[in-house]
N, C-alpha and C. Protein backbone atom coordinates (compact mmCIF):
# COMPACT_ATOMS: atom_id res chain seq x y z
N UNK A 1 95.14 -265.86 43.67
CA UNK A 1 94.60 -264.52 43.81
C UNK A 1 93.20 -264.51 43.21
N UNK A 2 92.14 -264.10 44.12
CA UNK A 2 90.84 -263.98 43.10
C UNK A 2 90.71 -262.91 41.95
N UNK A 3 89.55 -263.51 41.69
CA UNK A 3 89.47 -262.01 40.58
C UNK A 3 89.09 -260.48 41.00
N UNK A 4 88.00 -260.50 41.98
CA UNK A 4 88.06 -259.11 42.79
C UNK A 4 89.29 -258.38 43.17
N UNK A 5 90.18 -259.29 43.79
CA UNK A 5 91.92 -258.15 43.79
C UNK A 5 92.34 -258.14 42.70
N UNK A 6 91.94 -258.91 41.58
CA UNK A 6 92.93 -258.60 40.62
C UNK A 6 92.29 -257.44 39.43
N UNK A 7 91.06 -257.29 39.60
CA UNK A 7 90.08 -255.77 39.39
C UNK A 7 90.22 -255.01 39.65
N UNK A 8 90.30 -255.00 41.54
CA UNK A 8 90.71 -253.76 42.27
C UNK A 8 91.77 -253.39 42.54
N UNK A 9 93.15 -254.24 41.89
CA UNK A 9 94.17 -254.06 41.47
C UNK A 9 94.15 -252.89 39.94
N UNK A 10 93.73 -253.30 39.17
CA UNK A 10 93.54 -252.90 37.77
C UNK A 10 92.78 -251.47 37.79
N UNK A 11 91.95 -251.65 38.79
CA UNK A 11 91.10 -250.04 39.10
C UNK A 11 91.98 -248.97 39.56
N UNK A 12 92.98 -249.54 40.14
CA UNK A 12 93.69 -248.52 40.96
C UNK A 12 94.91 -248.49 40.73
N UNK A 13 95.63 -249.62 39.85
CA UNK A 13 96.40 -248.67 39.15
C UNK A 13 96.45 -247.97 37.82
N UNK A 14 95.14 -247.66 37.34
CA UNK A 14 94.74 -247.40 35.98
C UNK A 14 94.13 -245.68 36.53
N UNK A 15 93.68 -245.93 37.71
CA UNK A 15 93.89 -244.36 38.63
C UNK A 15 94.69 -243.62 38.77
N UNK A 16 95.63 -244.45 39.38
CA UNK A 16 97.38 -244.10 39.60
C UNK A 16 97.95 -243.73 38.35
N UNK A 17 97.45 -244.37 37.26
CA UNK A 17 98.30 -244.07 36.44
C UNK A 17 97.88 -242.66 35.30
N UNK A 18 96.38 -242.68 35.21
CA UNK A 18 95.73 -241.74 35.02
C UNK A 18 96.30 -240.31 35.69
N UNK A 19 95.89 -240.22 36.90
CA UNK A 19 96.50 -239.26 37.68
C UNK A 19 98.08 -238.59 37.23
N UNK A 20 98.66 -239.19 37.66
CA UNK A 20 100.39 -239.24 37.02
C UNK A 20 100.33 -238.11 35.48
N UNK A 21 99.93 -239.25 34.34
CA UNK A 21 100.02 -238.80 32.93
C UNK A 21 99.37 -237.26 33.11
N UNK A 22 97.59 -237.14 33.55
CA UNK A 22 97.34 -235.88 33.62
C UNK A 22 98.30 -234.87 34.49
N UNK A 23 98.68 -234.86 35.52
CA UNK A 23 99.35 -234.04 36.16
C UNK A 23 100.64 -233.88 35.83
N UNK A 24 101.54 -234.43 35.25
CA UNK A 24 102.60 -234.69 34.33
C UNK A 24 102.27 -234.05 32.87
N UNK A 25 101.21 -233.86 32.55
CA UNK A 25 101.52 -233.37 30.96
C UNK A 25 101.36 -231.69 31.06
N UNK A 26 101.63 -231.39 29.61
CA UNK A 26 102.09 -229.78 29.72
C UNK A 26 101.10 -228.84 29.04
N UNK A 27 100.07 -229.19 30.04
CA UNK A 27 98.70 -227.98 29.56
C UNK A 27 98.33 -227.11 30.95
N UNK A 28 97.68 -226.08 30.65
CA UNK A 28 97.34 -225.02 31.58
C UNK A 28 96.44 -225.48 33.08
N UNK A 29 96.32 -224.92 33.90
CA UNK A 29 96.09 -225.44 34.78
C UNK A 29 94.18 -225.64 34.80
N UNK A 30 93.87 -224.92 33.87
CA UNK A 30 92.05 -224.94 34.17
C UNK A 30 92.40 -226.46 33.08
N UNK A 31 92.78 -226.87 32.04
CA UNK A 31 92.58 -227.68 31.44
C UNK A 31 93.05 -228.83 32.36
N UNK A 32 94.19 -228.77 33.23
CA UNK A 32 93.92 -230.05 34.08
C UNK A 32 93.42 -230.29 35.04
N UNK A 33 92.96 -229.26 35.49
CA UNK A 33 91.32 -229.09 36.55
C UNK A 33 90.60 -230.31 35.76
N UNK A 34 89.97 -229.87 34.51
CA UNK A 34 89.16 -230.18 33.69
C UNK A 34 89.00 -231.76 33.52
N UNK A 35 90.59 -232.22 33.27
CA UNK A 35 90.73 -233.75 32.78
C UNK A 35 90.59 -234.38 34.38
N UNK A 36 90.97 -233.73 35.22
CA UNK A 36 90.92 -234.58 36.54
C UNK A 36 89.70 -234.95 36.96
N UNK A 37 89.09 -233.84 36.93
CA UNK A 37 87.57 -233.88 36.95
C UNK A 37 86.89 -235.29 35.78
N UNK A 38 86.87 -235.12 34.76
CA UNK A 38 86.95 -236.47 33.67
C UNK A 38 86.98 -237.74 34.63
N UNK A 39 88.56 -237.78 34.64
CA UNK A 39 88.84 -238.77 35.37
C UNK A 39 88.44 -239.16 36.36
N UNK A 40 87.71 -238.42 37.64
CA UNK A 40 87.33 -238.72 38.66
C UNK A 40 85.62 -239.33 38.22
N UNK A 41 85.26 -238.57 37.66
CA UNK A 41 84.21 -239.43 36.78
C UNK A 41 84.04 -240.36 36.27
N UNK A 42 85.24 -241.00 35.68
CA UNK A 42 85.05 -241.68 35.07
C UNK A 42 85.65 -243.03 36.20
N UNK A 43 86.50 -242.87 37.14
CA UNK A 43 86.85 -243.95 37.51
C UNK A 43 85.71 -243.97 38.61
N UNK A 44 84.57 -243.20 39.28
CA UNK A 44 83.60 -243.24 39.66
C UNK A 44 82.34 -244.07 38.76
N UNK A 45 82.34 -244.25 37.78
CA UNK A 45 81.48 -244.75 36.77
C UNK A 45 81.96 -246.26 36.71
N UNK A 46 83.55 -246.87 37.07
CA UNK A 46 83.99 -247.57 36.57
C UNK A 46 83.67 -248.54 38.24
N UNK A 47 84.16 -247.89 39.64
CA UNK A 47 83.69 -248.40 40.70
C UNK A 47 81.80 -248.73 40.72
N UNK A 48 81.35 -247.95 40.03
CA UNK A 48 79.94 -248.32 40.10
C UNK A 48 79.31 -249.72 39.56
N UNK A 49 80.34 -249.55 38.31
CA UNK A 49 80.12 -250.65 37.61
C UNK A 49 80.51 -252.41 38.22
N UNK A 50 82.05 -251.97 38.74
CA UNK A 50 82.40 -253.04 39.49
C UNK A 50 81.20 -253.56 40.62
N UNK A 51 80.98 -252.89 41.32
CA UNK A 51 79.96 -252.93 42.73
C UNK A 51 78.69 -253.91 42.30
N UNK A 52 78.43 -253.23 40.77
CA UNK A 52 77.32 -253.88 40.67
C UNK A 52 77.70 -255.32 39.92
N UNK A 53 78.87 -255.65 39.44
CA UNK A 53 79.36 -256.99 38.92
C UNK A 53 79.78 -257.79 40.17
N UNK A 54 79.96 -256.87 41.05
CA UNK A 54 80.34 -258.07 42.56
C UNK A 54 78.57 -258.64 42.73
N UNK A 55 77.79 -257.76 43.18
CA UNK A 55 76.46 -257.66 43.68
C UNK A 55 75.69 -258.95 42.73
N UNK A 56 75.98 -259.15 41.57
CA UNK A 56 75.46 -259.98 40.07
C UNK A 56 76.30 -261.23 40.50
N UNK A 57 77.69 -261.29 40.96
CA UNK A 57 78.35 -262.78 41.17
C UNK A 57 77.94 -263.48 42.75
N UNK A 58 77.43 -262.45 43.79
CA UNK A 58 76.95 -262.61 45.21
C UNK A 58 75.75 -263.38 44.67
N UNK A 59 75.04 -262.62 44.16
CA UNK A 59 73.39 -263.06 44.37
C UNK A 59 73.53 -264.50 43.49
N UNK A 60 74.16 -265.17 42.30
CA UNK A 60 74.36 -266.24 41.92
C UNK A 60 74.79 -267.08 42.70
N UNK A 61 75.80 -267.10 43.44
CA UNK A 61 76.43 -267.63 44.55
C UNK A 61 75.60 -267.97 46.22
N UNK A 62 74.69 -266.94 46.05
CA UNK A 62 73.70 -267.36 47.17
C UNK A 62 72.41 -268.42 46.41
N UNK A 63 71.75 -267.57 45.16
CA UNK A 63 70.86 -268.75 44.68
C UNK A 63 71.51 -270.47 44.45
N UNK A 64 72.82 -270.42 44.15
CA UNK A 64 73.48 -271.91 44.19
C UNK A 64 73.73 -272.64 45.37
N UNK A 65 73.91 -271.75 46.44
CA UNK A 65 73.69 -271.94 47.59
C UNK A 65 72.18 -272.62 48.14
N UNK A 66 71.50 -271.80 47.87
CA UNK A 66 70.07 -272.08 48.30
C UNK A 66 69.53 -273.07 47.27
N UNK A 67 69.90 -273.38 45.87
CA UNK A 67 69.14 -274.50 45.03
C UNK A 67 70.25 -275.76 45.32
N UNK A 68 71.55 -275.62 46.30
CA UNK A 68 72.02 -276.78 46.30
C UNK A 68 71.31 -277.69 48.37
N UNK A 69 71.38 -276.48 48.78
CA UNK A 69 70.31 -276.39 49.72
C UNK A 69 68.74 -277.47 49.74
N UNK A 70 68.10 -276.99 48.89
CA UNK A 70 67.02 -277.25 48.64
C UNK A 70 66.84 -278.31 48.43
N UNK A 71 68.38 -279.35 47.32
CA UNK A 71 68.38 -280.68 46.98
C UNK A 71 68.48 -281.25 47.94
N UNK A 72 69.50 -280.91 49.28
CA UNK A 72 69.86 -281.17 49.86
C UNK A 72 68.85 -282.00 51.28
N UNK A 73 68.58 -280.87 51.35
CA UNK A 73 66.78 -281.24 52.07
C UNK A 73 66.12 -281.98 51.28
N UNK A 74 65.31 -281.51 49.77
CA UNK A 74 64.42 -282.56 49.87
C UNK A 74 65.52 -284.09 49.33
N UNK A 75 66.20 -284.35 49.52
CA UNK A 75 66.88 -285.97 49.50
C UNK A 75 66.58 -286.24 50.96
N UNK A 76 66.90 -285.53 51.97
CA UNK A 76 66.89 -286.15 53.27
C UNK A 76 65.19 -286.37 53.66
């Protein structure tokens, strides 16, 4: 299993599970307006973050690409 499913595993059930606990616990309804809202924020903050840790392991993966490239050529 790579590590990207096993993130976007972890993202979503830490959503799932988020969700659940807030809507399950025993406060008024503007206060769980409130936390959902939180939460949607925050697991929005947390996809942003991922996106840009994929985007940081791509662009390494292409420069290794292109500097194994480069050996590659100038040997031939």
């Amino acid at each position: 299993m790579s590590t990207s499913k096993v993130l976007v595993g972890f993202l979503v059930g830490a959503a799932v599970g988020s969700a659940l606990g807030i809507l399950l616990a025993p406060d008024k309804g503007s206060e769980t307006r409130k936390k959902i809202l939180e939460k949607g924020n925050d697991l929005g903050d947390s996809i942003a973050d991922f996106s840009d840790t994929i985007k940081d392991k791509f662009n390494e993966v292409v420069d290794g690409v292109k500097g194994n490239f480069n050996k590659a050529k100038s040997s031939v």
